[in-house]
N, C-alpha and C. Protein backbone atom coordinates (compact mmCIF):
# COMPACT_ATOMS: atom_id res chain seq x y z
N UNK A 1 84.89 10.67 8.49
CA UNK A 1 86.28 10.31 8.24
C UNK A 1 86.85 9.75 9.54
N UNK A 2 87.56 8.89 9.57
CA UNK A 2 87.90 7.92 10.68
C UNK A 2 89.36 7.92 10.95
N UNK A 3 89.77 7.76 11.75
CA UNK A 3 91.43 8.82 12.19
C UNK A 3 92.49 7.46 11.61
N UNK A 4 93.12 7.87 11.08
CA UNK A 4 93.89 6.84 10.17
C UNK A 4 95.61 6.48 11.18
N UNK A 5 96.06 5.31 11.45
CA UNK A 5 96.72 4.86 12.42
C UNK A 5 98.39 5.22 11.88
N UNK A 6 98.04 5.63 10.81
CA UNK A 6 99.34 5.75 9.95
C UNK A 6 99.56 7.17 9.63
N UNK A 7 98.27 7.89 9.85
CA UNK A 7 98.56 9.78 9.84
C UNK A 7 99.49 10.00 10.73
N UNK A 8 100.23 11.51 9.91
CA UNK A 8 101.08 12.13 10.67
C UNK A 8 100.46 12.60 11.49
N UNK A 9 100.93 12.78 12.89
CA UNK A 9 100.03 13.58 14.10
C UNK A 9 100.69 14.89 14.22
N UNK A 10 100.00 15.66 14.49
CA UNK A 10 100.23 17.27 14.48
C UNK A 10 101.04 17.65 16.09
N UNK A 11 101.91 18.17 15.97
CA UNK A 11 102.27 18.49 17.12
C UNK A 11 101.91 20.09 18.08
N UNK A 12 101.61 20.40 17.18
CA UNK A 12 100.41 21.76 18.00
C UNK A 12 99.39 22.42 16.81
N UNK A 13 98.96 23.43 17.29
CA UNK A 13 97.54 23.67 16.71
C UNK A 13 98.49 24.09 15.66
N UNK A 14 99.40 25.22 15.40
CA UNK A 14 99.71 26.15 14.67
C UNK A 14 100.39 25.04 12.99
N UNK A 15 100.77 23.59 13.51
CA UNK A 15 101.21 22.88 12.71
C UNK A 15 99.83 22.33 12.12
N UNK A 16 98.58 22.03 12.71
CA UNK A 16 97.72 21.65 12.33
C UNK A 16 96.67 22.47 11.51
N UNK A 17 97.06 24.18 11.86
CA UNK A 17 96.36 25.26 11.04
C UNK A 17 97.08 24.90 9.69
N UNK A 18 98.41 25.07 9.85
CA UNK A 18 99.44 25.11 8.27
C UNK A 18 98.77 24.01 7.75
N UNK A 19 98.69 23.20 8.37
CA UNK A 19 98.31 21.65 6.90
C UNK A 19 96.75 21.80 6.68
N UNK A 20 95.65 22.25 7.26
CA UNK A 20 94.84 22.59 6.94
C UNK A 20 95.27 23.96 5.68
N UNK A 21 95.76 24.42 5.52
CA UNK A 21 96.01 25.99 5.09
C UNK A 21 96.89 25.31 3.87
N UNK A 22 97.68 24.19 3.78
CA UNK A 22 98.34 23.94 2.65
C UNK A 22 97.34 22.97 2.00
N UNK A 23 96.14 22.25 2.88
CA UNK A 23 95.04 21.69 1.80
C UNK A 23 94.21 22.13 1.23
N UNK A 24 93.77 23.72 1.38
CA UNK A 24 93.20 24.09 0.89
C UNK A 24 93.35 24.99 -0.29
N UNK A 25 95.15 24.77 -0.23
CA UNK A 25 95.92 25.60 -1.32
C UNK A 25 95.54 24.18 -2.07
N UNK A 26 96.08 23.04 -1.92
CA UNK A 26 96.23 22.18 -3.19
C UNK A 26 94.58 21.90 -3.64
N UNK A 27 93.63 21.95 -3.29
CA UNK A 27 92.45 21.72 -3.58
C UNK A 27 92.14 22.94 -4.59
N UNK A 28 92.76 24.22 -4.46
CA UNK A 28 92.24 25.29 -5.04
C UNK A 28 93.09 25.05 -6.62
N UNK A 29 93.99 24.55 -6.21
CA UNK A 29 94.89 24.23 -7.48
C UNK A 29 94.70 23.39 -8.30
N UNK A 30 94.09 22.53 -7.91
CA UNK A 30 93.18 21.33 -8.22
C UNK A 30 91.78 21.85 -9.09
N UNK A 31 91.23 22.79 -8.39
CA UNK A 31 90.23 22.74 -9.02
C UNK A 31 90.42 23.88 -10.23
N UNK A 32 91.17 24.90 -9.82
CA UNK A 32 91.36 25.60 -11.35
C UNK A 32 92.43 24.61 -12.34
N UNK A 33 92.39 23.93 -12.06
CA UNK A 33 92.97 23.09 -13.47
C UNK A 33 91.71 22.45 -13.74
N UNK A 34 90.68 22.15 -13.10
CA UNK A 34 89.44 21.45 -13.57
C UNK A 34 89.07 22.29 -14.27
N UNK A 35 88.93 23.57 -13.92
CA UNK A 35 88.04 24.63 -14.53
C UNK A 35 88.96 25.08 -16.07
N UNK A 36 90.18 25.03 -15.93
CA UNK A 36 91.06 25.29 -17.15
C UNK A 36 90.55 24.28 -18.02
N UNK A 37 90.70 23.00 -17.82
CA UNK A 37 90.27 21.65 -18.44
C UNK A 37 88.47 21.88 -19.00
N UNK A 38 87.73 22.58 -18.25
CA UNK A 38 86.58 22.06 -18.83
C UNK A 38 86.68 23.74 -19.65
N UNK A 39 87.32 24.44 -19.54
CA UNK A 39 87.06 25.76 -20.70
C UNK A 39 87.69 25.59 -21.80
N UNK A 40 88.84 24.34 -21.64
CA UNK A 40 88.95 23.73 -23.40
C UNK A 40 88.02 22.72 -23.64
N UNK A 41 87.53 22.22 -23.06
CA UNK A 41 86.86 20.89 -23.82
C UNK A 41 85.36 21.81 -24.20
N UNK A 42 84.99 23.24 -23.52
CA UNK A 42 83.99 23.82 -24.41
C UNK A 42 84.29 24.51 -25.27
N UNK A 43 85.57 24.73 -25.39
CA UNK A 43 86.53 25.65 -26.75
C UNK A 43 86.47 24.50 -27.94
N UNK A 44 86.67 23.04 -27.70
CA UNK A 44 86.55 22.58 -28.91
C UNK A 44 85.14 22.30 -28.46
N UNK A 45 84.36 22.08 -28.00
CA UNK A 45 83.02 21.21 -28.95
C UNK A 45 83.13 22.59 -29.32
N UNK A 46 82.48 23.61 -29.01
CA UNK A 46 82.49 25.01 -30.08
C UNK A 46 83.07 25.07 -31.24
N UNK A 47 84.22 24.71 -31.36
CA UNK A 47 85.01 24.82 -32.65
C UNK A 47 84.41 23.46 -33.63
N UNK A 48 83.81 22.35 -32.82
CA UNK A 48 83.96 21.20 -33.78
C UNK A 48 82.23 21.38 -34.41
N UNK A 49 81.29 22.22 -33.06
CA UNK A 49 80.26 21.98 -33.56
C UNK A 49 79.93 23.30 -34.92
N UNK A 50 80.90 24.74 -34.69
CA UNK A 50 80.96 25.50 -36.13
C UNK A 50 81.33 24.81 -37.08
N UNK A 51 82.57 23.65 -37.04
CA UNK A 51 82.68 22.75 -38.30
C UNK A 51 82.24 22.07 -38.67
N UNK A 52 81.06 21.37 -38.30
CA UNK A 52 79.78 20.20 -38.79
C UNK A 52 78.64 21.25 -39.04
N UNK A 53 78.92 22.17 -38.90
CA UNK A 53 77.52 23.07 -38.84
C UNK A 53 77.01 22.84 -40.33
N UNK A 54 77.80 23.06 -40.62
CA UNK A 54 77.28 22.68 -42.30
C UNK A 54 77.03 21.12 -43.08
N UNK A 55 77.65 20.74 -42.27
CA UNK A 55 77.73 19.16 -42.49
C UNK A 55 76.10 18.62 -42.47
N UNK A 56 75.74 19.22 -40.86
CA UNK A 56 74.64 18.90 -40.34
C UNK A 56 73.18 19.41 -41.35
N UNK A 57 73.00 20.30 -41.76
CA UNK A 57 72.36 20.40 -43.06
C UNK A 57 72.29 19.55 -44.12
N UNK A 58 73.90 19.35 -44.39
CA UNK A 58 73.44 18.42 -45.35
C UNK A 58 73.20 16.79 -45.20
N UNK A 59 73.48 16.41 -44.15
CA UNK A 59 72.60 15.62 -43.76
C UNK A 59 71.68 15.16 -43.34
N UNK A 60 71.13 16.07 -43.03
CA UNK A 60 69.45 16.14 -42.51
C UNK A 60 69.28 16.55 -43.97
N UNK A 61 69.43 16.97 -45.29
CA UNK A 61 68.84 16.85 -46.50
C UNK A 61 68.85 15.70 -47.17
N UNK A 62 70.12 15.16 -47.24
CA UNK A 62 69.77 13.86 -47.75
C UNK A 62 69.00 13.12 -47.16
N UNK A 63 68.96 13.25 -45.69
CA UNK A 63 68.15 12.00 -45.28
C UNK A 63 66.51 11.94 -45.06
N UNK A 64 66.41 13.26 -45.50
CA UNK A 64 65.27 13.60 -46.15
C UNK A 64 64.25 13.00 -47.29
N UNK A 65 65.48 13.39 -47.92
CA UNK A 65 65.20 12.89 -49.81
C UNK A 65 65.08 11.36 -50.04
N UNK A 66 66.25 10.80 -49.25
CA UNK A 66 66.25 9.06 -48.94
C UNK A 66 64.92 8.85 -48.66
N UNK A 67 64.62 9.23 -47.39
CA UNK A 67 63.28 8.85 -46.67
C UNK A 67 62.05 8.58 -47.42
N UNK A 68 61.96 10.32 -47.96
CA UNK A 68 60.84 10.24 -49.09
C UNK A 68 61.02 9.28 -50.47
N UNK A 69 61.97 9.13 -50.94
CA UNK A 69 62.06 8.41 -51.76
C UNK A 69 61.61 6.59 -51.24
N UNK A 70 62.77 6.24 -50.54
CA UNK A 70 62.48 4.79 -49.52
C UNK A 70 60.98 4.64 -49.66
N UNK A 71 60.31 5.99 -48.56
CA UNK A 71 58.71 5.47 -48.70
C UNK A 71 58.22 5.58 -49.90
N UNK A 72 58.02 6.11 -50.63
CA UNK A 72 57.35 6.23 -51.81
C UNK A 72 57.53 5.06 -52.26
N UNK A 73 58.49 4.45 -52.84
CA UNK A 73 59.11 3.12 -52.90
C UNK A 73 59.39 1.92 -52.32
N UNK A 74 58.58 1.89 -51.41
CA UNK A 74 59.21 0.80 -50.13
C UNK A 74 58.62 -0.18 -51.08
N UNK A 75 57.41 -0.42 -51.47
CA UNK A 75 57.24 -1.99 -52.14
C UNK A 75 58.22 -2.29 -53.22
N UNK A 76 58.67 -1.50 -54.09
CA UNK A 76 59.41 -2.69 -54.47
C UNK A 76 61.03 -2.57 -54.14
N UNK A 77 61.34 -1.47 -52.98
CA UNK A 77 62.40 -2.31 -51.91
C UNK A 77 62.31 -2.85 -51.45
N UNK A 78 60.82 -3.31 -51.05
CA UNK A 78 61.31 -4.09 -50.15
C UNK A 78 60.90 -5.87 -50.83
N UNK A 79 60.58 -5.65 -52.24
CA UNK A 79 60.29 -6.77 -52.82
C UNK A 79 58.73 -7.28 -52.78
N UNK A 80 57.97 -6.03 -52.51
CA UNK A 80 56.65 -6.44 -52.23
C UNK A 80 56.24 -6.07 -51.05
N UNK A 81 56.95 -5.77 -49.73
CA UNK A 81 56.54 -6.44 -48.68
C UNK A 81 57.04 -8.05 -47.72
N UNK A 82 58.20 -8.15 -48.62
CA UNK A 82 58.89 -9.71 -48.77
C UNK A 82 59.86 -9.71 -47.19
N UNK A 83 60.57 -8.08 -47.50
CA UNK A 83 61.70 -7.92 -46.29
C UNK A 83 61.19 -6.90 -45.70
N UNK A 84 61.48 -6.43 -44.05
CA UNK A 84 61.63 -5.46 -43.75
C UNK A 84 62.33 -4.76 -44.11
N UNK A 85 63.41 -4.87 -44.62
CA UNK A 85 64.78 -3.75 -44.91
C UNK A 85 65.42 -4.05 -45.80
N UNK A 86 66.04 -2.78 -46.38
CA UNK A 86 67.16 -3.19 -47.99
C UNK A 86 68.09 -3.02 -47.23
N UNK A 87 69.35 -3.50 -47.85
CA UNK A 87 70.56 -3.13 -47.58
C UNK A 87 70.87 -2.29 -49.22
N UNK A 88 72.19 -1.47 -48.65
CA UNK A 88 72.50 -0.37 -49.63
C UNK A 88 73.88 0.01 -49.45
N UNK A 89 75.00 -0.73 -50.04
CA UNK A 89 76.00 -0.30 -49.60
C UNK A 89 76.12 -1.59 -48.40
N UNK A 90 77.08 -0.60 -47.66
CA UNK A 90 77.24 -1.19 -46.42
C UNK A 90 76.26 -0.58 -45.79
N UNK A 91 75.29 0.02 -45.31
CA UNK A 91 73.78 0.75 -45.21
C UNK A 91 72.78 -0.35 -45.40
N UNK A 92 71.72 0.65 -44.54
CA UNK A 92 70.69 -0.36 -44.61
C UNK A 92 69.16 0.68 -44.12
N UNK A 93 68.27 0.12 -44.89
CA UNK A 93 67.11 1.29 -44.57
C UNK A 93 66.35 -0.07 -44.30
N UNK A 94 65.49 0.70 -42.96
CA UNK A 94 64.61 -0.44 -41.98
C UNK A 94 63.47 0.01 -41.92
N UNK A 95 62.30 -0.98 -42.16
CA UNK A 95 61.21 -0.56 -41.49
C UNK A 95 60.85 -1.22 -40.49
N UNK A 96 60.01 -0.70 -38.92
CA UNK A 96 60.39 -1.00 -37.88
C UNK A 96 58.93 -0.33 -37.37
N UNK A 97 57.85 -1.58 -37.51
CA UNK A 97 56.34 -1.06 -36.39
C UNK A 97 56.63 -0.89 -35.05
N UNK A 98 56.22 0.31 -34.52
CA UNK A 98 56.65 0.75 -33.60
C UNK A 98 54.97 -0.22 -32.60
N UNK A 99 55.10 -0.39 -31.23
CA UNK A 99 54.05 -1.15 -30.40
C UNK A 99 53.09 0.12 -29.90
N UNK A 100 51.96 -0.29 -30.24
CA UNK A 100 50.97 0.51 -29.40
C UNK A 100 51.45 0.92 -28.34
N UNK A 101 50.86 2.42 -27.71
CA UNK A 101 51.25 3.30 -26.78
C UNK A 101 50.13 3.87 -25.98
N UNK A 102 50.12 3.99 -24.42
CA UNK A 102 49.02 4.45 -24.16
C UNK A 102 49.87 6.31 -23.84
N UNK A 103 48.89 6.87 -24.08
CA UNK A 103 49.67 8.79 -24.29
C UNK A 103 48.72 9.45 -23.00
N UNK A 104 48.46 9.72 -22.00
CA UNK A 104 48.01 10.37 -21.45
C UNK A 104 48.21 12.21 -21.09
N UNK A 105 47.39 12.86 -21.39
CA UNK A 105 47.26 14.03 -22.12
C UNK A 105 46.19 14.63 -21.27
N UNK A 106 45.13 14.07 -20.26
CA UNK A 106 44.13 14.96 -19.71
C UNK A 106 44.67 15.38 -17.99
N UNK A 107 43.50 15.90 -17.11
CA UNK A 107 44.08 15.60 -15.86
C UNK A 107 43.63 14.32 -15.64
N UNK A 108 44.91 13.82 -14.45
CA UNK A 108 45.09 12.42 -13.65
C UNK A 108 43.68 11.88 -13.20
N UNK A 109 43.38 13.45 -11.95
CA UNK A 109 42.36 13.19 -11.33
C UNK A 109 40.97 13.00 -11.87
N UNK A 110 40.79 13.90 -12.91
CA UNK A 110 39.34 13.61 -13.79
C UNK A 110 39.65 12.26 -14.12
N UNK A 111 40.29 11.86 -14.59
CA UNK A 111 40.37 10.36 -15.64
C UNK A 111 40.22 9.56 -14.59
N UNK A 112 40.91 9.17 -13.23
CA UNK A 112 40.48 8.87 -12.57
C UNK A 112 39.35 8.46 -11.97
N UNK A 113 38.53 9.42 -11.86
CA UNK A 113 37.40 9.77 -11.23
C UNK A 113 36.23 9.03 -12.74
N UNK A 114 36.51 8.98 -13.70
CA UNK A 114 35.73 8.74 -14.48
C UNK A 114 35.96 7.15 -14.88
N UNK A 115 37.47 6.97 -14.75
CA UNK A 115 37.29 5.23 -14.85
C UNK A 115 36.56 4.46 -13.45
N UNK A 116 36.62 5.43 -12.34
CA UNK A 116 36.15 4.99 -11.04
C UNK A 116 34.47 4.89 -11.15
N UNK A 117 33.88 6.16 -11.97
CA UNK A 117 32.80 5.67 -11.87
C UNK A 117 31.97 5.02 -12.90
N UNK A 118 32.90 4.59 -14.08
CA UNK A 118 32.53 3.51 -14.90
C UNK A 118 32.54 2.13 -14.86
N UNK A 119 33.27 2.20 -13.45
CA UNK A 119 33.80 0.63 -12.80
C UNK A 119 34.46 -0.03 -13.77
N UNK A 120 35.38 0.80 -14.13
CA UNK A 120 36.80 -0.01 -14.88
C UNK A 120 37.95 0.00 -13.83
N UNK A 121 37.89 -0.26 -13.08
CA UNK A 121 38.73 0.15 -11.91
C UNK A 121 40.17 -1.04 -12.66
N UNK A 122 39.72 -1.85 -13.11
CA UNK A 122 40.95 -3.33 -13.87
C UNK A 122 41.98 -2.01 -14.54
N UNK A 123 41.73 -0.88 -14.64
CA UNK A 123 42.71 0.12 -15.22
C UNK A 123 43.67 1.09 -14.05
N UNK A 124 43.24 0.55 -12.93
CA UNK A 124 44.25 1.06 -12.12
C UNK A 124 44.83 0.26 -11.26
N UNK A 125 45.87 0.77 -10.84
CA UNK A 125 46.88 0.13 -9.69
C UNK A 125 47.31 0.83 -8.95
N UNK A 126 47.09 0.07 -7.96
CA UNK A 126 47.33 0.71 -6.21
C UNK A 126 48.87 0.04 -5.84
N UNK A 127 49.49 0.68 -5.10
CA UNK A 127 51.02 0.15 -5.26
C UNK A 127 50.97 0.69 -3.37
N UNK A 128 51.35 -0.77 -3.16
CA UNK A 128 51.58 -0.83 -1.29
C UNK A 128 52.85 -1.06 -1.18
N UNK A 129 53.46 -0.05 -0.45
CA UNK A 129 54.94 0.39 -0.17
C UNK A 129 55.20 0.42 1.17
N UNK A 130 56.45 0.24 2.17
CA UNK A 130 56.47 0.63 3.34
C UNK A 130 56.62 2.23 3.45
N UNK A 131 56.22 2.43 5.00
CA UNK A 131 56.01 4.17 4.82
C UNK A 131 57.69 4.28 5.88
N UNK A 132 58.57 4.11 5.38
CA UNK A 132 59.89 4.31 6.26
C UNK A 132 59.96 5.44 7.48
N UNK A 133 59.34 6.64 6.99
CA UNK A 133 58.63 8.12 7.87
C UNK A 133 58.30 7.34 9.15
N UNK A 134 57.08 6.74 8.81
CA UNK A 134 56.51 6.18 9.63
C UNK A 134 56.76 5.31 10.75
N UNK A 135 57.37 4.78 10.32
CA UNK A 135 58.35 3.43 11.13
C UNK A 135 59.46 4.45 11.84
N UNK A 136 59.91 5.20 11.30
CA UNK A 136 61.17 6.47 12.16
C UNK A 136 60.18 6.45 13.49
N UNK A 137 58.69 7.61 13.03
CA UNK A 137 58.01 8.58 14.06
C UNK A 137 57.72 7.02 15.57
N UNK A 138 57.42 6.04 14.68
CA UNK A 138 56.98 5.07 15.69
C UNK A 138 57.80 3.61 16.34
N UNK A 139 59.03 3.90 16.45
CA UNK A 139 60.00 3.06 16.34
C UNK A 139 60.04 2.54 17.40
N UNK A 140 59.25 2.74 18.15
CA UNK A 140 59.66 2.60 19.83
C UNK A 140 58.52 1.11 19.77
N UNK A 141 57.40 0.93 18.76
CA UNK A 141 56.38 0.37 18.76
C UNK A 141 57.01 -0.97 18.10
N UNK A 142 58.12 -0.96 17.17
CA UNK A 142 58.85 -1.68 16.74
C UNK A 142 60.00 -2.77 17.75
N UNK A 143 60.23 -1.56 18.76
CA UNK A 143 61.38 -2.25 19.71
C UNK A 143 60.50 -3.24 20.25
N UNK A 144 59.25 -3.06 20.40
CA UNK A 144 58.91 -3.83 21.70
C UNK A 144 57.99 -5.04 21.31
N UNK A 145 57.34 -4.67 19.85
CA UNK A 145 57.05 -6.18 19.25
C UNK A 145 57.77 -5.53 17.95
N UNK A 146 58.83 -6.71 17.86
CA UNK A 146 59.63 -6.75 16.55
C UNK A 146 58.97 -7.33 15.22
N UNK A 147 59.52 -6.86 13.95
CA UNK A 147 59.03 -7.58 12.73
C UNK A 147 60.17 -8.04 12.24
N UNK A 148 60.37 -8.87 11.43
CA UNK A 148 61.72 -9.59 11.22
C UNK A 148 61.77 -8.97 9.40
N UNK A 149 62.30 -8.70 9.59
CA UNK A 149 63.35 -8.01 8.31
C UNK A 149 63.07 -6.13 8.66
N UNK A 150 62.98 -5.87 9.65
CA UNK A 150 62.92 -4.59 9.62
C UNK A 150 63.72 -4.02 11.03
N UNK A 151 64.39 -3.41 10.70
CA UNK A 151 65.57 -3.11 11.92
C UNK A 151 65.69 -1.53 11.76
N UNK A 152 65.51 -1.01 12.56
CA UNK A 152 66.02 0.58 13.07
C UNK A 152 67.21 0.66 13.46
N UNK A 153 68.34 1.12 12.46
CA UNK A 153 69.49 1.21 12.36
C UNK A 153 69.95 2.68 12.85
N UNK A 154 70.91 2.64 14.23
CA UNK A 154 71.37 3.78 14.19
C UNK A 154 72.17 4.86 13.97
N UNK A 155 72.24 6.15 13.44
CA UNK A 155 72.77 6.96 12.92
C UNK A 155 74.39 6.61 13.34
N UNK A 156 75.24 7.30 12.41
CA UNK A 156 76.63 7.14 13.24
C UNK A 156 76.97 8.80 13.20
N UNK A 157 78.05 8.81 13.05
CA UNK A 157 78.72 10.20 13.10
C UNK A 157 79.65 10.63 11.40
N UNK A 158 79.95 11.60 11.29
CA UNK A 158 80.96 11.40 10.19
C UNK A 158 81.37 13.17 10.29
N UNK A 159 82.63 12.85 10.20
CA UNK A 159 83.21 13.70 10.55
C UNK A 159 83.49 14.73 8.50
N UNK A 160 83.18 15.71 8.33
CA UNK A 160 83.75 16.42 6.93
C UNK A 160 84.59 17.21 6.81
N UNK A 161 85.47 17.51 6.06
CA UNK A 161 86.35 18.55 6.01
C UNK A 161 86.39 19.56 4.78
N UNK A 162 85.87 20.48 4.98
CA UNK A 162 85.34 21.84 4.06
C UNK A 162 86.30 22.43 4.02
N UNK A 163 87.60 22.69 2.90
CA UNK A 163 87.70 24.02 2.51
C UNK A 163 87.87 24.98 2.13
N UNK A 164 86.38 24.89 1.48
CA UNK A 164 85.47 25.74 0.72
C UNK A 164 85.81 25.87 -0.60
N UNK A 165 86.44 25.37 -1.16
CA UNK A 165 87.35 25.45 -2.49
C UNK A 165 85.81 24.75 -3.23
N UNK A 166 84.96 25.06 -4.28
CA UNK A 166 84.49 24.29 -5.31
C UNK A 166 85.25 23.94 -6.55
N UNK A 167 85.15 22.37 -6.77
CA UNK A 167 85.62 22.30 -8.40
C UNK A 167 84.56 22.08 -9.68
């Protein structure tokens, strides 16, 4: 935080304790209204999600029954095979091929080790990254032959003011 040209300046410590001491009143005040605020907004989803509770059943039944029905039926919704999708209503039931997927399910390293020694290696990728660590520990090697787009930027300062209030 950077000293602002337009702050009031404190004229001794005891004025500068109080305004510290009155920010940490309004921050505390601040944050139990956050905390008031978020113990209604879990008072209603609670209340809204006991009132769909039932809802939610019955929609996961119909859309059940649709489903099975739809498939059982899709040829001649869909005219043969003519459309992907009926419309129904303002509704609409879609069919939608999902793209091949590769699922990996064993360990990394075995599979690895086994495309390595089948010489399918065209199944892996090596990914070359800068090591930033690295460039920190050895920076001095940098000052003295430079690389151009890479600059060792130095730290600044920043001043925080804690207090201690969480919201």
């Amino acid at each position: 935080m950077k000293p602002n040209a337009n702050a009031t300046a404190f004229s001794n410590v005891d004025a500068f304790k109080a305004a510290f001491s009155d920010l940490m009143q309004l921050e505390q005040q601040k944050a139990d209204k956050a905390a008031k605020l978020q113990a209604k907004i879990t008072a209603l989803q609670a209340k809204h999600s006991e009132e769909t509770a039932s809802l939610n059943g019955s929609i996961e039944a119909l859309r059940q029954s649709i489903g099975q029905y739809a498939h059982i039926h899709r040829d001649t919704l869909t005219g043969g095979g003519l459309r992907k999708s009926v419309s129904i209503g303002n509704g609409a039931i879609k069919w939608r091929k999902q793209p091949d997927s590769v699922q990996i399910t064993g360990d990394l390293d075995t599979m690895l080790a086994e495309l390595k020694k089948r010489r399918l290696t065209r199944f892996l990728r090596v990914k070359t990254e800068l090591n930033k660590t690295a460039i920190m520990a050895d920076a001095e090697l940098l000052k003295k032959r430079p690389i151009a787009g890479i600059t060792i930027v130095q730290g600044g300062e920043s001043m925080v003011i804690d207090t201690g209030v969480k919201a």
